[in-house]
N, C-alpha and C. Protein backbone atom coordinates (compact mmCIF):
# COMPACT_ATOMS: atom_id res chain seq x y z
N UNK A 1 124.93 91.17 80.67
CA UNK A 1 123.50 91.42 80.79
C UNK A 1 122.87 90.25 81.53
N UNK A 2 121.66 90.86 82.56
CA UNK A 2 121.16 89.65 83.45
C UNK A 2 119.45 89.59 82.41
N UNK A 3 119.28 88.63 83.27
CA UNK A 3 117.27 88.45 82.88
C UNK A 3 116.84 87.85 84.88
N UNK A 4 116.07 89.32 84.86
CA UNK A 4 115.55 89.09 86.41
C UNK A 4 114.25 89.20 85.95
N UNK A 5 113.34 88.64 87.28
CA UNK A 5 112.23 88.61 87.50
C UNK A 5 112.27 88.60 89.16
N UNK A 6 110.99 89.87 89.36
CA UNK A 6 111.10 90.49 90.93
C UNK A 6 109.85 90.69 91.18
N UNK A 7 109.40 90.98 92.45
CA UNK A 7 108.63 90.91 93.65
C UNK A 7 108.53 91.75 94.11
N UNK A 8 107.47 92.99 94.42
CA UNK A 8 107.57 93.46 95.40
C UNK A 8 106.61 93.30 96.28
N UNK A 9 106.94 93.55 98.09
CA UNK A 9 106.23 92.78 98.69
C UNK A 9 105.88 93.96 99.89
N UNK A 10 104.21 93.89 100.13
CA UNK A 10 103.60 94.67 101.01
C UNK A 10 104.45 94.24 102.11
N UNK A 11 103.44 95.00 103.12
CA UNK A 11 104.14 95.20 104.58
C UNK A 11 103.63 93.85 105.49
N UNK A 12 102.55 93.31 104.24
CA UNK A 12 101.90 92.24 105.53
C UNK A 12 102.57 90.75 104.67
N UNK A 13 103.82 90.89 103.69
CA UNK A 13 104.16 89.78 103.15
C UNK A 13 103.71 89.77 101.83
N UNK A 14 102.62 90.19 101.94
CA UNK A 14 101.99 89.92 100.67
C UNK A 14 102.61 90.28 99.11
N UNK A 15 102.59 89.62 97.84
CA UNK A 15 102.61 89.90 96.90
C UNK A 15 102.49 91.28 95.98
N UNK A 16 102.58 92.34 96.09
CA UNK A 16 102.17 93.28 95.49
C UNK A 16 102.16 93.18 93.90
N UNK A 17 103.70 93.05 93.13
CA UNK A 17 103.96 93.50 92.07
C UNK A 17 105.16 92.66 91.59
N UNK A 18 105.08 91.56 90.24
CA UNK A 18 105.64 90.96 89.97
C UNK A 18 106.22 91.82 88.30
N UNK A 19 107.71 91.57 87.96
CA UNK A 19 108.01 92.28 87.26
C UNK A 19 108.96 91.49 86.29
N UNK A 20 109.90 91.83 85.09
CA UNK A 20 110.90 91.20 84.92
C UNK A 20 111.88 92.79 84.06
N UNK A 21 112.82 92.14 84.09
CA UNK A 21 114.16 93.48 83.35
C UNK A 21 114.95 92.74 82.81
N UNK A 22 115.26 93.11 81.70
CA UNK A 22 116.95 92.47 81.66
C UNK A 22 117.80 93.40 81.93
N UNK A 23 117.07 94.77 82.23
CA UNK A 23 118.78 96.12 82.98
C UNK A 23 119.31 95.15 84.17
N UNK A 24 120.23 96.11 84.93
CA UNK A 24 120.35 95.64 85.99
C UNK A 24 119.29 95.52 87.20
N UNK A 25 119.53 95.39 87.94
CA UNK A 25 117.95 94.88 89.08
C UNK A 25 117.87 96.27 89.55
N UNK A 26 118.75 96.90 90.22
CA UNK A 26 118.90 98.15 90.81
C UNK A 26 118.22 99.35 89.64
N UNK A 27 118.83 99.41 88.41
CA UNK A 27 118.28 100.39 87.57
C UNK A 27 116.69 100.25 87.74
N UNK A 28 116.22 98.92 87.25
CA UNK A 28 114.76 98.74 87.12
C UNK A 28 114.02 99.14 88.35
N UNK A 29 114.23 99.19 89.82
CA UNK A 29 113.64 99.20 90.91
C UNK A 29 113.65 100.30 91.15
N UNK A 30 115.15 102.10 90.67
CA UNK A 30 114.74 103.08 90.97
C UNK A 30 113.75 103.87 90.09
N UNK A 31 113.42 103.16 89.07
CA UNK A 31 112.62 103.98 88.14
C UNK A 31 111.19 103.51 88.21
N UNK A 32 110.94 101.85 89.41
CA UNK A 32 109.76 102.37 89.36
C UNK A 32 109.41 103.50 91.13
N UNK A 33 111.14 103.67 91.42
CA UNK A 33 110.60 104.33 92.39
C UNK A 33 109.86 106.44 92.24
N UNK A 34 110.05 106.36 90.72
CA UNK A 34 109.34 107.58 90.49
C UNK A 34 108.08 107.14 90.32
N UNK A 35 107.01 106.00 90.36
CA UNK A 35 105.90 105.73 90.06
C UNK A 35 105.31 105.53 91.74
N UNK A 36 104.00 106.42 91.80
CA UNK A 36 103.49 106.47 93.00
C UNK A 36 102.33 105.23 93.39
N UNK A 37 102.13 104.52 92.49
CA UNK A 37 101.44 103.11 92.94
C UNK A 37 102.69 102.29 93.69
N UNK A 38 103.86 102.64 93.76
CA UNK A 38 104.90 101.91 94.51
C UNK A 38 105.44 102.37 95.29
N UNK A 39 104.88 103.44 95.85
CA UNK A 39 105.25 104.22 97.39
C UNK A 39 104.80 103.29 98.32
N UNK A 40 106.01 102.96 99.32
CA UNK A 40 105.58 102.22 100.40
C UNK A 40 105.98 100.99 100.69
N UNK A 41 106.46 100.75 99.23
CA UNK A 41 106.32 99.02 98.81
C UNK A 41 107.98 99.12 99.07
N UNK A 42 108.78 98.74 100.44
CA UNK A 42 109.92 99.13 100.14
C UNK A 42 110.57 97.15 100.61
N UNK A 43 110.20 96.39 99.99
CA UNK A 43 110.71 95.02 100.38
C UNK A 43 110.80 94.40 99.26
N UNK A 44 111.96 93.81 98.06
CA UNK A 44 111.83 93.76 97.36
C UNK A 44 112.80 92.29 96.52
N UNK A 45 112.55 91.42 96.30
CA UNK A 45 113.62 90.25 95.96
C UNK A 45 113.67 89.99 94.29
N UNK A 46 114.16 89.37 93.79
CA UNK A 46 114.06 88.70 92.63
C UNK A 46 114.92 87.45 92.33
N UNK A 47 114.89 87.23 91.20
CA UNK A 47 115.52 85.79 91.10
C UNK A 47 116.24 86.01 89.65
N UNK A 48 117.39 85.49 89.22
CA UNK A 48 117.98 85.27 88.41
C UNK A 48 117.86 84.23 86.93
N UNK A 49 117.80 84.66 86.13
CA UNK A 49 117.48 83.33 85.00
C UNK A 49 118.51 83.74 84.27
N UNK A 50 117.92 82.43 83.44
CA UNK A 50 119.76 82.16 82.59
C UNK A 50 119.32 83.02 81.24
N UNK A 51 117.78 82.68 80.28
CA UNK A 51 118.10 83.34 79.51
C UNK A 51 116.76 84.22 79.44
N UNK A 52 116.20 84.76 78.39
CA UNK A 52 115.50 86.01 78.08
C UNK A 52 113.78 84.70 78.35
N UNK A 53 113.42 84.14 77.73
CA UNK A 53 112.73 83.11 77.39
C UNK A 53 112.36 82.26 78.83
N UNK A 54 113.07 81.83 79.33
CA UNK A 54 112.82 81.82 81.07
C UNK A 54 112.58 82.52 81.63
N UNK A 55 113.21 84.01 81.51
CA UNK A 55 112.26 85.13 82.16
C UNK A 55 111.15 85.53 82.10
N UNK A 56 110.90 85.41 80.68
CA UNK A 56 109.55 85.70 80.62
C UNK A 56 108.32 84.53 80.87
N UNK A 57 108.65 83.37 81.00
CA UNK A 57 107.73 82.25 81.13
C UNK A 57 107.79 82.30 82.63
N UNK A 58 108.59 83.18 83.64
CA UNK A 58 108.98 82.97 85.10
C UNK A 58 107.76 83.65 85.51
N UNK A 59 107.97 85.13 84.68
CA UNK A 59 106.82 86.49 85.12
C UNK A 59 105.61 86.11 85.44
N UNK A 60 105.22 85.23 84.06
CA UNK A 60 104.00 84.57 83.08
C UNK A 60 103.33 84.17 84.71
N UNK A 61 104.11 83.00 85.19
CA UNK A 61 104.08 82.04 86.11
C UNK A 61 103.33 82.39 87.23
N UNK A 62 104.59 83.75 87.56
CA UNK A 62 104.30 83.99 88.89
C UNK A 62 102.86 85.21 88.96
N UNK A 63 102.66 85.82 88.07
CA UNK A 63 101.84 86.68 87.50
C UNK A 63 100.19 85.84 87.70
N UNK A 64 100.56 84.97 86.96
CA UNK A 64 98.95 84.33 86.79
C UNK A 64 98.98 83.51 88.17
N UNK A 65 99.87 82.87 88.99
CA UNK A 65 99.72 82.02 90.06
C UNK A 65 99.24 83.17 91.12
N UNK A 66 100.18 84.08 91.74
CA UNK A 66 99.78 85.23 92.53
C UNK A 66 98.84 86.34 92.31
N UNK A 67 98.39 86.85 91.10
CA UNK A 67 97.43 87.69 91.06
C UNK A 67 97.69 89.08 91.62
N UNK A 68 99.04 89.29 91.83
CA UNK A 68 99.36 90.75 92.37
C UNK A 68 98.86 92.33 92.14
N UNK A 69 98.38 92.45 93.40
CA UNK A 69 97.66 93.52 93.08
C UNK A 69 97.61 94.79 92.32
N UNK A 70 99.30 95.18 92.33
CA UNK A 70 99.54 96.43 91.52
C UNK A 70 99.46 95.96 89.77
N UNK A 71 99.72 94.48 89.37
CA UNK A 71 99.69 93.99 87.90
C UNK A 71 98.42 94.42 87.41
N UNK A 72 98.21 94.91 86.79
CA UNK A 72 96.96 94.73 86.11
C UNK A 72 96.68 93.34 85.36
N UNK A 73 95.03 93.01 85.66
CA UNK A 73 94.40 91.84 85.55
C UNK A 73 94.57 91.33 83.72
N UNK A 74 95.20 92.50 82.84
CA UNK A 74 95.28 92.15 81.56
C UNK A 74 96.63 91.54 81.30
N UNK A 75 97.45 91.49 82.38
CA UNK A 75 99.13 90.53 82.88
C UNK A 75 98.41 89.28 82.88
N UNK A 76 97.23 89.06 83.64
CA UNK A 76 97.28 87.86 84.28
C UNK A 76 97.52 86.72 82.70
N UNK A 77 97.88 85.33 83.13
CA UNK A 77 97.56 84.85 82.09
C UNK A 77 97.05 83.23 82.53
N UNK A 78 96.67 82.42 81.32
CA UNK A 78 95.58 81.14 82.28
C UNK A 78 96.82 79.88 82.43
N UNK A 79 98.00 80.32 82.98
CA UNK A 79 98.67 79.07 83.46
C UNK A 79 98.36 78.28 84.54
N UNK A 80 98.26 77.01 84.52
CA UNK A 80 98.09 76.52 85.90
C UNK A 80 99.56 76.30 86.74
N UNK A 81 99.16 76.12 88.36
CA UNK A 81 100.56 76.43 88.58
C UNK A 81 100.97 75.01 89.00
N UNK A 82 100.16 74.06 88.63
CA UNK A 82 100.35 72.66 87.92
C UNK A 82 100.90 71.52 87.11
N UNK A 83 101.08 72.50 86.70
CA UNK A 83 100.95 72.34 85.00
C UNK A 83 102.42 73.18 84.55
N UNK A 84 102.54 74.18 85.06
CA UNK A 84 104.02 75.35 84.24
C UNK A 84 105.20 74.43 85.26
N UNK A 85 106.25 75.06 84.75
CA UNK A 85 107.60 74.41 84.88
C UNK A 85 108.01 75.43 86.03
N UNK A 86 107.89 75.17 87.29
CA UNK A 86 108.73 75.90 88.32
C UNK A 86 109.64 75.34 89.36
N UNK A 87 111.40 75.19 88.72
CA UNK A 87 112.30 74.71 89.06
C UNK A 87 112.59 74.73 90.75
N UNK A 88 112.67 74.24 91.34
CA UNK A 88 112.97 74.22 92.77
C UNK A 88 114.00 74.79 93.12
N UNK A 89 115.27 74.34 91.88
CA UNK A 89 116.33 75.23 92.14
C UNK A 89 116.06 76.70 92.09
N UNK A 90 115.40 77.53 92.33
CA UNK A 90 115.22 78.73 92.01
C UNK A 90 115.59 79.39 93.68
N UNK A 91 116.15 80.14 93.74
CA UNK A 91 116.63 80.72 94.84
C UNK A 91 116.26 82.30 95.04
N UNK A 92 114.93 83.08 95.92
CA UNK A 92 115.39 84.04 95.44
C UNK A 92 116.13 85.23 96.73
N UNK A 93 116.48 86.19 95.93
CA UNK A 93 117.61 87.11 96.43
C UNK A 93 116.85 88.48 96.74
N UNK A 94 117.38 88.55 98.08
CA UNK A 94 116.45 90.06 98.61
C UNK A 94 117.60 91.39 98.04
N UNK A 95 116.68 91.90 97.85
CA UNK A 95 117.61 93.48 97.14
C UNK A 95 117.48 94.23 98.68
N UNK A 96 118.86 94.48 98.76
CA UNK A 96 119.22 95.10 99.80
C UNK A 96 119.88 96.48 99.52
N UNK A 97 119.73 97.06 98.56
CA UNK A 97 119.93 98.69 98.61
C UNK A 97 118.63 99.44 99.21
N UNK A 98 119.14 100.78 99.30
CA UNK A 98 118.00 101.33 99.70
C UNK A 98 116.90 101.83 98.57
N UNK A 99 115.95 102.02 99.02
CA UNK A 99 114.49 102.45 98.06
C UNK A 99 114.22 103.21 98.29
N UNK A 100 114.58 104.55 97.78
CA UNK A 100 113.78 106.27 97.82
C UNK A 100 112.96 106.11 97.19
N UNK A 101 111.74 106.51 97.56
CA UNK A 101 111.14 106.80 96.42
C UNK A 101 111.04 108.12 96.26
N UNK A 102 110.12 109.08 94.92
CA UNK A 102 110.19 110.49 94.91
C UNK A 102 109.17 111.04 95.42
N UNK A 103 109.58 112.44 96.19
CA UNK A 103 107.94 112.50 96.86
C UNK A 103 106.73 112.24 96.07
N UNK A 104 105.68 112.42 96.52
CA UNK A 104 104.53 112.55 95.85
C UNK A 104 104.28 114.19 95.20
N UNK A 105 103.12 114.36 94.54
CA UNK A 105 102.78 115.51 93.86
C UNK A 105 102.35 116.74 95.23
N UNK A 106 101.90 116.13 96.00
CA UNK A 106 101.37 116.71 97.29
C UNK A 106 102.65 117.38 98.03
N UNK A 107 103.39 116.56 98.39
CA UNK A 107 105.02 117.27 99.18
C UNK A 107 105.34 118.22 98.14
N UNK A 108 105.53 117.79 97.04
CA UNK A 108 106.29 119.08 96.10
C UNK A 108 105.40 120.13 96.43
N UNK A 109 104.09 119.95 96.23
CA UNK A 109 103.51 121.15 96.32
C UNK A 109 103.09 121.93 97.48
N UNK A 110 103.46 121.11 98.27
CA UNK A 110 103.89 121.73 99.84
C UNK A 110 105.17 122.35 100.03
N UNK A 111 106.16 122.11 99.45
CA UNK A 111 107.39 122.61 99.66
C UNK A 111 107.39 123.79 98.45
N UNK A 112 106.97 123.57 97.20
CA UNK A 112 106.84 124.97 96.86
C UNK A 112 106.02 125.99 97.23
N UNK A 113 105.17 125.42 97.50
CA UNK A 113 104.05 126.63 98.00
C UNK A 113 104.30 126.81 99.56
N UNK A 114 105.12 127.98 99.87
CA UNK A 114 105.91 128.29 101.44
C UNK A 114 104.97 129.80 101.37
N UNK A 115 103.79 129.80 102.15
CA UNK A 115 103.25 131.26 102.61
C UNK A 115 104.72 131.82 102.94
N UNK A 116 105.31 131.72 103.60
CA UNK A 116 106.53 132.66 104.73
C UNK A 116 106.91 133.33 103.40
N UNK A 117 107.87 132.76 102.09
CA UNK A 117 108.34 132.95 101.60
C UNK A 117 107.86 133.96 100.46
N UNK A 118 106.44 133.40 100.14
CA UNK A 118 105.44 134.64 99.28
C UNK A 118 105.09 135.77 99.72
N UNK A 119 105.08 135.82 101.06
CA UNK A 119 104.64 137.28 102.00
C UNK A 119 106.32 137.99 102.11
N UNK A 120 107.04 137.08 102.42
CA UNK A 120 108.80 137.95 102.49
C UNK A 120 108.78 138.21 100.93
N UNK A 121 108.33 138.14 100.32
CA UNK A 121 108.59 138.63 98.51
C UNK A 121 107.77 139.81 98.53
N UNK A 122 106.57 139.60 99.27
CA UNK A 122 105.61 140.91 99.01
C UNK A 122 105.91 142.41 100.01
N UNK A 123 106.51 141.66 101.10
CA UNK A 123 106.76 142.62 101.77
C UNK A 123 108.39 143.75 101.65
N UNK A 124 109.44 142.41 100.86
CA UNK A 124 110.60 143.16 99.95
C UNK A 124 110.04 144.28 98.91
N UNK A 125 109.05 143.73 98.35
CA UNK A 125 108.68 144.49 96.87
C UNK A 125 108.17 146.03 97.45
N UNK A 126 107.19 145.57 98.46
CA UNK A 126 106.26 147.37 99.36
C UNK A 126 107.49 148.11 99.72
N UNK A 127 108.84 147.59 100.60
CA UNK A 127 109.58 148.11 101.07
C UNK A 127 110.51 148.72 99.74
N UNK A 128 110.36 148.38 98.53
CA UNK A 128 110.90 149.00 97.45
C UNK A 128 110.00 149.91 97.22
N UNK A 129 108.63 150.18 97.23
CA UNK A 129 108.04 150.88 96.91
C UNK A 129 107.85 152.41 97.67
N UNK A 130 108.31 152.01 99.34
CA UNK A 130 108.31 153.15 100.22
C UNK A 130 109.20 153.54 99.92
N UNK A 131 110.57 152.92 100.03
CA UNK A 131 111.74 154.16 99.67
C UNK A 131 111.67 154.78 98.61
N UNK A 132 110.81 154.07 97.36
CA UNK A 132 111.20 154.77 95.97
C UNK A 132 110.51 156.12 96.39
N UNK A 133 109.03 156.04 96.55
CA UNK A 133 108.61 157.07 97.06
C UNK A 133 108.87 158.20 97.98
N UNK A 134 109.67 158.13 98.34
CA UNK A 134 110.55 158.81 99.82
C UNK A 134 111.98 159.41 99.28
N UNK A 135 112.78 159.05 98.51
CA UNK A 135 113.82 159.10 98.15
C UNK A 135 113.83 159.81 96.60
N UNK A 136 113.04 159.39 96.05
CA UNK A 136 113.06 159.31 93.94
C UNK A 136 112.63 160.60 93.88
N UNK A 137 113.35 161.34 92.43
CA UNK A 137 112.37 161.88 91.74
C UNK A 137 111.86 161.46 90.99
N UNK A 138 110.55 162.26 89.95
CA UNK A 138 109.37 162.08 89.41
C UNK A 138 110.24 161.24 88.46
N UNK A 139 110.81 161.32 87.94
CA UNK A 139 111.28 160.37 86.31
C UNK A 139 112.18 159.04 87.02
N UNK A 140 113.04 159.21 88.49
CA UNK A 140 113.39 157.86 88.72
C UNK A 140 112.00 156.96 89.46
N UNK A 141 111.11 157.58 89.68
CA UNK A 141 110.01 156.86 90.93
C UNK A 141 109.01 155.94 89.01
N UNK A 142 109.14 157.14 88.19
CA UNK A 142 108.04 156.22 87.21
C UNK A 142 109.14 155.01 86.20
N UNK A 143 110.74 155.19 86.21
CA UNK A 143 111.65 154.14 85.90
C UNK A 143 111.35 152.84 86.82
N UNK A 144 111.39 152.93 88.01
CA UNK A 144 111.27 152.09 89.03
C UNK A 144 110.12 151.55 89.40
N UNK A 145 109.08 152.15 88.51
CA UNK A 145 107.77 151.79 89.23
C UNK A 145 107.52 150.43 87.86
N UNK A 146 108.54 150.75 87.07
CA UNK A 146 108.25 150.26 85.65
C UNK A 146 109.00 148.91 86.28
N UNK A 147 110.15 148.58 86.53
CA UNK A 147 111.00 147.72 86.78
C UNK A 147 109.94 146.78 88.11
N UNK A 148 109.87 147.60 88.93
CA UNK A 148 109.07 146.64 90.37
C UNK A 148 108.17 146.19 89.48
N UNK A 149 107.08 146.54 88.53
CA UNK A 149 106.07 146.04 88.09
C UNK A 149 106.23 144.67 87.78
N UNK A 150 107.11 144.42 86.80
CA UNK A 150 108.14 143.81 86.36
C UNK A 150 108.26 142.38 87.45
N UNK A 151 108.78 143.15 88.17
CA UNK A 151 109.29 142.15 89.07
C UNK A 151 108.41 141.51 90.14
N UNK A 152 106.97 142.32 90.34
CA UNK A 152 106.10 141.42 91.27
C UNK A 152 105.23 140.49 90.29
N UNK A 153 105.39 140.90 88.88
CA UNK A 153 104.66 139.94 87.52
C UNK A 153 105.08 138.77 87.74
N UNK A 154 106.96 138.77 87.72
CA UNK A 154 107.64 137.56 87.80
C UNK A 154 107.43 136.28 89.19
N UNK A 155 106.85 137.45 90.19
CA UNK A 155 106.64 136.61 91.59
C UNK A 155 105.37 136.17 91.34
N UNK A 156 104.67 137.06 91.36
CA UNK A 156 102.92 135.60 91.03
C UNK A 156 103.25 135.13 90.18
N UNK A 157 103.35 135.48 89.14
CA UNK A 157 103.79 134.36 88.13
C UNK A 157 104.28 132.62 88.37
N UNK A 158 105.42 132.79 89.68
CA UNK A 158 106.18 131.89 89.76
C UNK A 158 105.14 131.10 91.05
N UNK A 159 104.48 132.13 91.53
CA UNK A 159 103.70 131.36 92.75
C UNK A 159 102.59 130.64 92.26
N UNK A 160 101.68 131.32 90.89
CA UNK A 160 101.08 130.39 90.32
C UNK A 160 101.55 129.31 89.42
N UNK A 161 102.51 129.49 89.27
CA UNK A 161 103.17 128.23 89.13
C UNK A 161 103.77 126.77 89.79
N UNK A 162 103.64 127.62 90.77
CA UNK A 162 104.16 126.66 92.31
C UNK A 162 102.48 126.06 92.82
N UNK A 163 101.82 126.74 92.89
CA UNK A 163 100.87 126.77 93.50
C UNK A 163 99.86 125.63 92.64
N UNK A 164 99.84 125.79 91.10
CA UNK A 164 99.01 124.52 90.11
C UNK A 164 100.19 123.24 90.28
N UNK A 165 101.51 123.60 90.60
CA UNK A 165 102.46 122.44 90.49
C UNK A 165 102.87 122.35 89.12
N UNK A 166 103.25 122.93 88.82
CA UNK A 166 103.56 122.98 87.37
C UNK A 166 105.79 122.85 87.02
């Protein structure tokens, strides 16, 4: 088991989001890549400590010295950066895997909600409905009319479902 403390860093250098884990560095960085305040933020280092207690006095440090924007201001804390213990030996290490993040709520709901695909459902279902009519008798056309019902329930159904994002 490690004790990290990490960085993530805008596009202009800047500080964004100071963090600490004791998972591995990689675990901690894809889970906040399901969080959409960290879309974008794809530059990312940290530093290594020896034990749990240094990590957290590291966070403390860098937290209240930088003021990072994604931390919320109830992180900050009143260290001076004066005054706290920040070892020189400290080296830090750029994370060099890659950073997916997950789309946003907007893409999903662009990719589920496909007009092409809701009109090819509506226009399968009519084309069930002409042949039934054309082809059926009276007791298979009202079996079938029972079943399609059925089955265009299940399609809005699923489109208003697609469609709130659900």
């Amino acid at each position: 088991m490690g004790y990290y403390v990490y960085e993530y860093l805008d596009e202009e250098g800047n500080v964004a989001y100071v963090g600490k884990t004791s998972k591995q560095i990689s675990t901690r960085i894809k889970q906040h890549c399901s969080e959409i305040k960290f879309n974008g933020l794809t530059k990312v280092r940290y530093l290594e400590c020896k034990t749990q207690k240094e990590m957290d006095n590291l966070e403390m440090l860098l937290i209240s010295h930088l003021k990072p924007y994604i931390n919320s201001e109830a992180a900050w804390h009143p260290y001076s950066w004066d005054t706290a213990d920040y070892p020189s030996n400290y080296q830090w290490i750029n994370y060099t895997d890659e950073i997916t993040y997950a789309p946003s709520y907007q893409e999903i709901r662009q990719q589920k909600f496909n007009k092409t695909d809701i009109m090819q459902s509506y226009i399968e279902t009519l084309d069930s409905f002409e042949n039934l009519f054309e082809y059926g008798s009276s007791k298979n056309i009202f079996q079938d009319l029972i079943f399609l019902r059925k089955d265009m329930t299940n399609i809005i159904k699923e489109q208003l479902k697609n469609i709130r994002g659900f």
